[in-house]
Protein backbone atom coordinates (compact mmCIF):
# COMPACT_ATOMS: atom_id res chain seq x y z
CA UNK A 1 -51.67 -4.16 -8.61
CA UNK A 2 -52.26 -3.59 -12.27
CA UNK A 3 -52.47 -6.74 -14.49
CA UNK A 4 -50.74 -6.32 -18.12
CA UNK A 5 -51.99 -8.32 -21.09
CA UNK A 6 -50.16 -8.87 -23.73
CA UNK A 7 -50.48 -11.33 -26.75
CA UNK A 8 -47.97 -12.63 -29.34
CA UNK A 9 -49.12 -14.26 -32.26
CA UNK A 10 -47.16 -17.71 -33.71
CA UNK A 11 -47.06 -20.04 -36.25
CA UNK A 12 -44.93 -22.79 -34.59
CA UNK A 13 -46.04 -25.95 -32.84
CA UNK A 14 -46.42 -25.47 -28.95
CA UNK A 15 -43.62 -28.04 -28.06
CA UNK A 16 -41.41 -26.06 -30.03
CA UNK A 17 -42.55 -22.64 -28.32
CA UNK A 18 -42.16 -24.45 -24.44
CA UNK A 19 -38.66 -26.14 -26.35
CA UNK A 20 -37.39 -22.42 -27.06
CA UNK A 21 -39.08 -20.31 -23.85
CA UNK A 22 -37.23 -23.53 -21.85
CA UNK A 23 -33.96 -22.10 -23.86
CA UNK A 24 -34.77 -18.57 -22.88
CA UNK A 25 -35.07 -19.24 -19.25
CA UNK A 26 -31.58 -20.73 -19.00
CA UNK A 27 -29.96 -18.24 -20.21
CA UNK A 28 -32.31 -15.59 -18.26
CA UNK A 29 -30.91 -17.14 -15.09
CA UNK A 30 -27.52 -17.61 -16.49
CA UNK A 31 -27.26 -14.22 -17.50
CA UNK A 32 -29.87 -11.90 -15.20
CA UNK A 33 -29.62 -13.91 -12.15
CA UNK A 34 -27.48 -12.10 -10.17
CA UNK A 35 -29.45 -8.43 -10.73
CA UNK A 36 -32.88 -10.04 -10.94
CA UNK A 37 -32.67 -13.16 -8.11
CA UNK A 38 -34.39 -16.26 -8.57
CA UNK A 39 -36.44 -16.49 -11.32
CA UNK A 40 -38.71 -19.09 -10.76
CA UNK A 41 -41.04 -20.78 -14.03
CA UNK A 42 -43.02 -24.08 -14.31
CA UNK A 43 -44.64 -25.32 -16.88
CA UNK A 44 -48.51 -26.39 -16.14
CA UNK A 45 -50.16 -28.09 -19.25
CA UNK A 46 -49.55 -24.85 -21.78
CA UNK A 47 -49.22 -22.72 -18.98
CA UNK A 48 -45.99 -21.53 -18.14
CA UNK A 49 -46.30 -19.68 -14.58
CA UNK A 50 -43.46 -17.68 -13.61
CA UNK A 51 -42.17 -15.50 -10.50
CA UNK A 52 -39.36 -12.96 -10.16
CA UNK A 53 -38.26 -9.55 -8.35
CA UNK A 54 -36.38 -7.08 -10.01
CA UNK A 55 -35.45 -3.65 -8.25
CA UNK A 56 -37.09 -4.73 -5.18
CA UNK A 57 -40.13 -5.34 -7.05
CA UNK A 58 -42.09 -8.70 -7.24
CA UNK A 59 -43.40 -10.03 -10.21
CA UNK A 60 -45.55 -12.46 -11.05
CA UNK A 61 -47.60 -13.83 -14.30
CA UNK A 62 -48.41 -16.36 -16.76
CA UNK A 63 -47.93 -17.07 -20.45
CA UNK A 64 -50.76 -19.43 -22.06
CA UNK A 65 -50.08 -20.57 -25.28
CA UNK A 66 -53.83 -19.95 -27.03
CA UNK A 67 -54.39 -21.44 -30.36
CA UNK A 68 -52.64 -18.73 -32.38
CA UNK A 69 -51.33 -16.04 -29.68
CA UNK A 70 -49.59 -16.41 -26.30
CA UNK A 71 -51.02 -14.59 -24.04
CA UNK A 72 -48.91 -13.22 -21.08
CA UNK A 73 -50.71 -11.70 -18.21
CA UNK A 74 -48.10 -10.17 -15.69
CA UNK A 75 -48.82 -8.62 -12.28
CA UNK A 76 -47.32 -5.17 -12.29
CA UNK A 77 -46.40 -3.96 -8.60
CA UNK A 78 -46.72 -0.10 -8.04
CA UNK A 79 -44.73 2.09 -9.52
CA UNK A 80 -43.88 -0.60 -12.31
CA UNK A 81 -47.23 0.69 -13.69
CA UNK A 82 -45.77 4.06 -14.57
CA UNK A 83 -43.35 1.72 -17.33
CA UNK A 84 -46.85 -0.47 -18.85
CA UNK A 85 -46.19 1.08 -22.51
CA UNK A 86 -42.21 0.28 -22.27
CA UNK A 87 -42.70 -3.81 -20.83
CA UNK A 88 -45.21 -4.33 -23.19
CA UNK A 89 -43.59 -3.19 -25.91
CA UNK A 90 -40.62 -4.88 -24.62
CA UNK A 91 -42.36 -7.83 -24.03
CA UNK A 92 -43.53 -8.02 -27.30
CA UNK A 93 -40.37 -6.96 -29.66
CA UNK A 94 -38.36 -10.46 -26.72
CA UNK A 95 -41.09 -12.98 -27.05
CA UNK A 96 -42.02 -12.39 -30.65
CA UNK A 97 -38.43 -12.46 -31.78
CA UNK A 98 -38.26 -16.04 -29.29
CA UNK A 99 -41.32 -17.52 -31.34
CA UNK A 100 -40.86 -16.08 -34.41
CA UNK A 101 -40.72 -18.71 -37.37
């Protein structure tokens, strides 16, 4: 399994990141839940740990909030590897919109 990294740099206060990725979630479930499954997060100090499957793929990874990035380390099953440059990218354009100022 290949491990991802990416990091998204803020300028808001962490309980306002957890506040909005909390918002995000929600409405993740709400609205991806039924193509995705269970998408499991919790929260561990500034950790938010988080579990999903999507196309009959398991996921799994973490987001630390650093002192000026996040830093989201994702578990990328097989032949999710192949798409790297497209979920980073997407990771990146979602979360830094999320956090942006």
């Amino acid at each position: 399994m290949k491990t991802l990294e990416v990091r998204v740099p803020y300028e808001i206060t962490r309980e306002e990141i957890k506040r909005r990725m909390d918002e995000a979630l929600v409405k993740a479930r709400e609205e991806y839940g039924s193509q995705v499954g269970p998408i499991n997060a919790a929260w561990e100090g500034d950790q938010l740990k988080v579990q999903l499957s999507a196309m009959g793929m398991s996921f799994s990874g973490t987001i630390d909030i650093e002192d000026k990035d996040l830093l989201v380390k994702l578990g990328l099953p097989g032949m999710a590897s192949l798409f790297s440059g497209k979920i980073k990218a997407g990771i990146e354009e979602r979360l830094g919109s999320l956090i942006a100022g």
